[in-house]
C-alpha atoms as a PDB file:
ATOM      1  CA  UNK A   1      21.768   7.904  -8.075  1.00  0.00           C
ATOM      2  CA  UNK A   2      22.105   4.981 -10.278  1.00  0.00           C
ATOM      3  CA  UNK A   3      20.332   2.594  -7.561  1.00  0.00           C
ATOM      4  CA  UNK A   4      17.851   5.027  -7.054  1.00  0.00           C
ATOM      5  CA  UNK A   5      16.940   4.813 -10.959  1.00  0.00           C
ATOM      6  CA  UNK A   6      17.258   0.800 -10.858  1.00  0.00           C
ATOM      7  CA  UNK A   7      14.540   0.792  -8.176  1.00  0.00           C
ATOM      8  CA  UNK A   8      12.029   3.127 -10.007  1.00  0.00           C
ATOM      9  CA  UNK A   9      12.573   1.001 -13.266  1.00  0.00           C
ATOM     10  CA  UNK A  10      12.164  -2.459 -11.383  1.00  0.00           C
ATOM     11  CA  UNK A  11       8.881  -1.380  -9.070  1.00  0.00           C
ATOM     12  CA  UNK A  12       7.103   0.414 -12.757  1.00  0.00           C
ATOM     13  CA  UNK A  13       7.984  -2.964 -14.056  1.00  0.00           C
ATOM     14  CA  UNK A  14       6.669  -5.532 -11.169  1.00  0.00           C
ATOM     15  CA  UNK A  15       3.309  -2.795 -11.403  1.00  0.00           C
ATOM     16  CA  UNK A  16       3.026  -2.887 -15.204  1.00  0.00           C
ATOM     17  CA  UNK A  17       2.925  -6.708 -14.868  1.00  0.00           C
ATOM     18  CA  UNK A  18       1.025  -7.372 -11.266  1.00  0.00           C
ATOM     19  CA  UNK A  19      -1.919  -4.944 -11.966  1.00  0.00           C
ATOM     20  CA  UNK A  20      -3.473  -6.261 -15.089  1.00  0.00           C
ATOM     21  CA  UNK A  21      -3.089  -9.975 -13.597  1.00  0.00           C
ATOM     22  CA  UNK A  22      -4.698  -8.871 -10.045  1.00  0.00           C
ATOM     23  CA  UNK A  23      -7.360  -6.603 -12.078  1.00  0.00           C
ATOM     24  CA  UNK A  24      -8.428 -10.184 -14.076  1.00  0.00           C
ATOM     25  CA  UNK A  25      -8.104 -12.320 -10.858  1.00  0.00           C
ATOM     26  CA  UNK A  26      -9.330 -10.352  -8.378  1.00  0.00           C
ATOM     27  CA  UNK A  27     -12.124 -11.192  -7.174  1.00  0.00           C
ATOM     28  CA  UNK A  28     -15.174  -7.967  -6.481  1.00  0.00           C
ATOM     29  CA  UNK A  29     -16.137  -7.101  -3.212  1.00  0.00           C
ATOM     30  CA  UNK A  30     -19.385  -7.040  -1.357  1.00  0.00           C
ATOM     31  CA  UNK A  31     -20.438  -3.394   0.152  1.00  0.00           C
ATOM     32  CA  UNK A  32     -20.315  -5.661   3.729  1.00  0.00           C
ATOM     33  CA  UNK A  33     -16.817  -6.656   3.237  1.00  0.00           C
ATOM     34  CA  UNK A  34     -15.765  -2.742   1.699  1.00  0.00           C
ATOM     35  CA  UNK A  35     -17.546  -1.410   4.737  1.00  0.00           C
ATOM     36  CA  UNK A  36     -15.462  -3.304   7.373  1.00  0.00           C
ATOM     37  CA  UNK A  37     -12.155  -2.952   5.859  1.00  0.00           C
ATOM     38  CA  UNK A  38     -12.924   0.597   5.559  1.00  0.00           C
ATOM     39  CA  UNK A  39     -13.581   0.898   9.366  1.00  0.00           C
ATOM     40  CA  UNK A  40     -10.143  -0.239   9.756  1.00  0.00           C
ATOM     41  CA  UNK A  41      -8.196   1.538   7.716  1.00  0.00           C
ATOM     42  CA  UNK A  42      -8.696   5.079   9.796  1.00  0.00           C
ATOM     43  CA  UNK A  43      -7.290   3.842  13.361  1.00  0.00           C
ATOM     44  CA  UNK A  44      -4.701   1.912  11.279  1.00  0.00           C
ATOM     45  CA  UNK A  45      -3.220   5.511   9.413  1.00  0.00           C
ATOM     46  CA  UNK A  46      -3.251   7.064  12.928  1.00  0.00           C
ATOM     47  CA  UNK A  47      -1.236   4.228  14.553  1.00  0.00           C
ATOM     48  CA  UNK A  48       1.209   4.403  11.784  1.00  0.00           C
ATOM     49  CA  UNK A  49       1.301   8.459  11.837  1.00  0.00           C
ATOM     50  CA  UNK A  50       1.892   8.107  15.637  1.00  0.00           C
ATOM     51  CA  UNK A  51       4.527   5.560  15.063  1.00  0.00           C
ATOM     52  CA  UNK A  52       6.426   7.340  12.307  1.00  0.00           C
ATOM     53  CA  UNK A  53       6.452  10.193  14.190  1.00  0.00           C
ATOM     54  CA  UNK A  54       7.902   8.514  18.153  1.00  0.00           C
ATOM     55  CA  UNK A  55      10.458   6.798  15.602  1.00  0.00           C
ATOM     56  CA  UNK A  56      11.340  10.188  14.113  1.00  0.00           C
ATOM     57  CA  UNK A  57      11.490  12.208  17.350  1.00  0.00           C
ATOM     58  CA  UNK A  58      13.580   8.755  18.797  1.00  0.00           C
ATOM     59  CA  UNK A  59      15.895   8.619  16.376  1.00  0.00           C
END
């Protein structure tokens, strides 16, 4: 139980510090580049769905 706390605590505290230093680096994004990421990201779920689930049934 303890780890389990330890790792909560340490990934709040890498995101309290990593998102406001992305959010003022970052750079935006043009509606070209959001529109082909986005056409990857549905066939990319499914592969993982379909891969969680052969390792499940596997294993």
């Amino acid at each position: 139980m303890l780890n389990l706390l330890l790792i909560l605590v340490l990934l709040f505290a890498v995101l309290a510090i990593l998102l406001p230093l992305l959010e003022k680096r970052g750079k935006e994004m043009t509606p070209e580049q959001m529109q082909r990421m986005s056409r990857w990201l549905i066939p990319l779920i499914a592969i993982a769905l379909v891969l969680q689930a052969i390792r499940y049934f596997m294993g």
